[in-house]
Protein backbone atom coordinates (compact mmCIF):
# COMPACT_ATOMS: atom_id res chain seq x y z
CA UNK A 1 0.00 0.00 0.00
CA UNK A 2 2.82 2.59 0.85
CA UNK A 3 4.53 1.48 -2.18
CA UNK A 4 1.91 2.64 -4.50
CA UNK A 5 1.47 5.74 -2.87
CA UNK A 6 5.03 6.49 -3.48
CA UNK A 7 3.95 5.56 -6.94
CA UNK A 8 1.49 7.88 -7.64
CA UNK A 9 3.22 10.57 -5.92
CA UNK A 10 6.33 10.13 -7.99
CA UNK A 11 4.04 9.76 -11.21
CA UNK A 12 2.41 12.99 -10.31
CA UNK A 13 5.22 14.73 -9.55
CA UNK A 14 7.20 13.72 -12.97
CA UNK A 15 4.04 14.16 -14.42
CA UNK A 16 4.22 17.89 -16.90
CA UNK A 17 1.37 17.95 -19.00
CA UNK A 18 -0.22 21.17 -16.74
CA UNK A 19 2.96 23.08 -16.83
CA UNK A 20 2.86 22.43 -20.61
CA UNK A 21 -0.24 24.03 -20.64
CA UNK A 22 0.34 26.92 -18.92
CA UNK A 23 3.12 27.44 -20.66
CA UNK A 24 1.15 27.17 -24.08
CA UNK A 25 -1.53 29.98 -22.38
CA UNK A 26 1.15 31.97 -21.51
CA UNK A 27 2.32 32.16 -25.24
CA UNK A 28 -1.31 32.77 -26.79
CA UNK A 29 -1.94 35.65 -24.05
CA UNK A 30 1.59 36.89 -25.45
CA UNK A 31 0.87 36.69 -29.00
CA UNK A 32 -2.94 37.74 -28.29
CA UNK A 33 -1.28 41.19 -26.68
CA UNK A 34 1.25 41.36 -29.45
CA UNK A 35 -1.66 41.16 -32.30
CA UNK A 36 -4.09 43.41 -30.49
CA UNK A 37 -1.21 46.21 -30.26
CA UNK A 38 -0.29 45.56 -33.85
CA UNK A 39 -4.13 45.74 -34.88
CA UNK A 40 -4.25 49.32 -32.69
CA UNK A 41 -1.23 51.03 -34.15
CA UNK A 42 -1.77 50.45 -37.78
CA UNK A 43 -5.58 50.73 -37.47
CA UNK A 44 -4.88 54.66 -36.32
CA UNK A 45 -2.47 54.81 -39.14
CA UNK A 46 -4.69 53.80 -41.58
CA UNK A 47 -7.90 55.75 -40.44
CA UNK A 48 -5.33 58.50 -41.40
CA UNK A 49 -4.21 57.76 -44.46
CA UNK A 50 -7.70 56.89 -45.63
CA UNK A 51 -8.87 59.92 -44.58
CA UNK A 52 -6.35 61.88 -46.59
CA UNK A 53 -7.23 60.36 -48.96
CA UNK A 54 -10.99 60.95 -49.04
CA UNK A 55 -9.98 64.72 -48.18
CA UNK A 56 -8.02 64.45 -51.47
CA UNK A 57 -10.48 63.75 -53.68
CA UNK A 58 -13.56 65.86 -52.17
């Protein structure tokens, strides 16, 4: 009986399937934040140079 429960506790404790997904979260979150800056900056820059434009042509 003690024998297994050193076992499981050494399974569990070799065991890194969670850590690999936290580390996996931890990279979408990052590219999620990269993106949404990305998506913010240029989407200024364009409102602007679409404008221009429309301001050109009126």
């Amino acid at each position: 009986m003690f024998k297994a429960l050193i076992k499981k506790a050494q399974l569990f404790a070799n065991d890194e399937a969670g850590a690999t997904a936290v580390e996996y979260g931890i990279m979408v979150a990052l590219i999620s934040a990269v993106i949404i800056g990305t998506v913010t900056i240029l989407g200024s820059k364009m409102q602007a140079a679409f404008q221009a434009i429309v301001s050109g042509l009126g």
